[in-house]
Protein backbone atom coordinates (compact mmCIF):
# COMPACT_ATOMS: atom_id res chain seq x y z
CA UNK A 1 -37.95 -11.81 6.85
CA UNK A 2 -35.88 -10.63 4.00
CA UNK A 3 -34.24 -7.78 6.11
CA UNK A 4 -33.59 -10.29 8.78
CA UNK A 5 -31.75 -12.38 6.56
CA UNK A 6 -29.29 -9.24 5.08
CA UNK A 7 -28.54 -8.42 8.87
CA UNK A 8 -27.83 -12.12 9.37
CA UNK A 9 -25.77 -12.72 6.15
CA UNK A 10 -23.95 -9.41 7.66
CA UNK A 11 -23.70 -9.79 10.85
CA UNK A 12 -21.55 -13.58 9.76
CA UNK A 13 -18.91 -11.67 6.82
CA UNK A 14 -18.28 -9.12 9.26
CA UNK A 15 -17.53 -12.00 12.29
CA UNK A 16 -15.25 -13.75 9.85
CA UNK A 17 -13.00 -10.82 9.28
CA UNK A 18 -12.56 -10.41 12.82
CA UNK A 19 -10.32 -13.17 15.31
CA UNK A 20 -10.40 -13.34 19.13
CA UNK A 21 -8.47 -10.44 19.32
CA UNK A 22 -10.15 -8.06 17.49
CA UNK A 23 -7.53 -8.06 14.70
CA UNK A 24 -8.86 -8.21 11.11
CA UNK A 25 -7.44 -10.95 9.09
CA UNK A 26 -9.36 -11.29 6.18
CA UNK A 27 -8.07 -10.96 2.74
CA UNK A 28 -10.52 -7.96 1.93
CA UNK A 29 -8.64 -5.75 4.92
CA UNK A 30 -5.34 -6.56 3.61
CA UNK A 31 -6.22 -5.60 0.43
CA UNK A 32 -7.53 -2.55 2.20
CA UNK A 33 -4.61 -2.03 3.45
CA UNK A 34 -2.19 -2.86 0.85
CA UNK A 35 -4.53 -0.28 -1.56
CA UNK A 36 -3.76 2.54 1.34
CA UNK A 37 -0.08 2.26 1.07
CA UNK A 38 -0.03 1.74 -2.42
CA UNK A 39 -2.17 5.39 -2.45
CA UNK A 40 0.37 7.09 0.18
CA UNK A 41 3.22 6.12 -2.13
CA UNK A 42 1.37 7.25 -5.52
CA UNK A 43 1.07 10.41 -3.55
CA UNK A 44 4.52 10.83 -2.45
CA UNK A 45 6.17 10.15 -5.60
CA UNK A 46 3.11 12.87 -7.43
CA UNK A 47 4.18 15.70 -5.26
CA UNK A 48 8.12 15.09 -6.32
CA UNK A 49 9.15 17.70 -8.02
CA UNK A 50 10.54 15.97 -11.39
CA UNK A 51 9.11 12.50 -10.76
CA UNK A 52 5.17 14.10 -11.02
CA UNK A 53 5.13 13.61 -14.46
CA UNK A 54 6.81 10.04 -14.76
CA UNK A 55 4.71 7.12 -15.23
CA UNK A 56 5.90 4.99 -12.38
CA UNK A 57 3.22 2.36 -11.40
CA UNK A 58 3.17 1.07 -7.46
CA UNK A 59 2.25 -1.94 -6.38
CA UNK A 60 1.95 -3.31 -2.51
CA UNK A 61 1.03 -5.90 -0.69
CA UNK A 62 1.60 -6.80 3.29
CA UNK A 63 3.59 -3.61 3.34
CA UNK A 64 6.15 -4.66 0.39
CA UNK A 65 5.96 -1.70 -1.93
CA UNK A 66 7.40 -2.49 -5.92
CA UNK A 67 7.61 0.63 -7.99
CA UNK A 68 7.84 -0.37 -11.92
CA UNK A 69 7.80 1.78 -15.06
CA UNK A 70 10.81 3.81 -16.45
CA UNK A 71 12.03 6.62 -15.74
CA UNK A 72 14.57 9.39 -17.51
CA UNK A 73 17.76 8.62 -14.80
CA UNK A 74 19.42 7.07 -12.57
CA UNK A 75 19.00 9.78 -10.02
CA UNK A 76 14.89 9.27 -10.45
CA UNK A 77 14.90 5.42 -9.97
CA UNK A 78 17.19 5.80 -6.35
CA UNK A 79 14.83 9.06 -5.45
CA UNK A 80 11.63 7.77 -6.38
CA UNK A 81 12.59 4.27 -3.99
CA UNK A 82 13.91 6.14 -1.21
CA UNK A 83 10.62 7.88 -1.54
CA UNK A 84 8.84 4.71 -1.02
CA UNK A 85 10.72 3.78 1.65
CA UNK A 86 9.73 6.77 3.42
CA UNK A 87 5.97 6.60 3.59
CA UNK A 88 5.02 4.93 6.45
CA UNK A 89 3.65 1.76 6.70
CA UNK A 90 6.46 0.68 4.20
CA UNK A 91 8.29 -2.36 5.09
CA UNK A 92 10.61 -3.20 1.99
CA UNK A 93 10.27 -1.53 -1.83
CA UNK A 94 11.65 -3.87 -4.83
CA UNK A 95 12.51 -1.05 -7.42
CA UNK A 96 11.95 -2.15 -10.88
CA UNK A 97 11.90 1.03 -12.46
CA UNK A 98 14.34 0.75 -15.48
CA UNK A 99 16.68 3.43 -16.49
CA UNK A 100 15.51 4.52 -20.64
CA UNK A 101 18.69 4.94 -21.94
């Protein structure tokens, strides 16, 4: 009886993450999703040569990407966003990253 109920209790989460269509809607799978972009970014900005060492902290969610942290120049702030902007799946970055002067 016990198993029966774990399949049941499954069986209803997994329907409610899924409309008509097929298409997942739930907040769980966007936050799936948002925590796969955020990783493809991360990535991108780790294997920049000269931005690998930078602590620059990403952030997404519905496919908005914001980068925050500081970095040494102006030149890393504009290359680590157009970065960002290149990963796909990226619909908009806000760049926060602040120059240390």
């Amino acid at each position: 009886m016990k198993k029966i109920l774990m399949v049941l209790a499954t069986l209803f989460a997994l329907n409610g993450c899924v409309n008509n269509g097929g298409v997942a809607t739930s907040a769980p799978v966007s936050f799936v999703e948002d925590s796969v972009l955020t990783a493809k970014v991360k990535t991108a900005l780790l294997q920049q040569k000269g931005l690998e060492g930078l602590a620059i902290h990403v952030n997404s969610y519905k496919g908005v990407v914001q980068l925050s942290g500081f970095v040494d120049t102006d030149v890393n702030k504009e290359l680590a966003g157009q970065i960002a902007r290149s990963v796909d799946g990226v619909a908009e970055v806000v760049n926060n990253l602040i120059v240390k002067r």
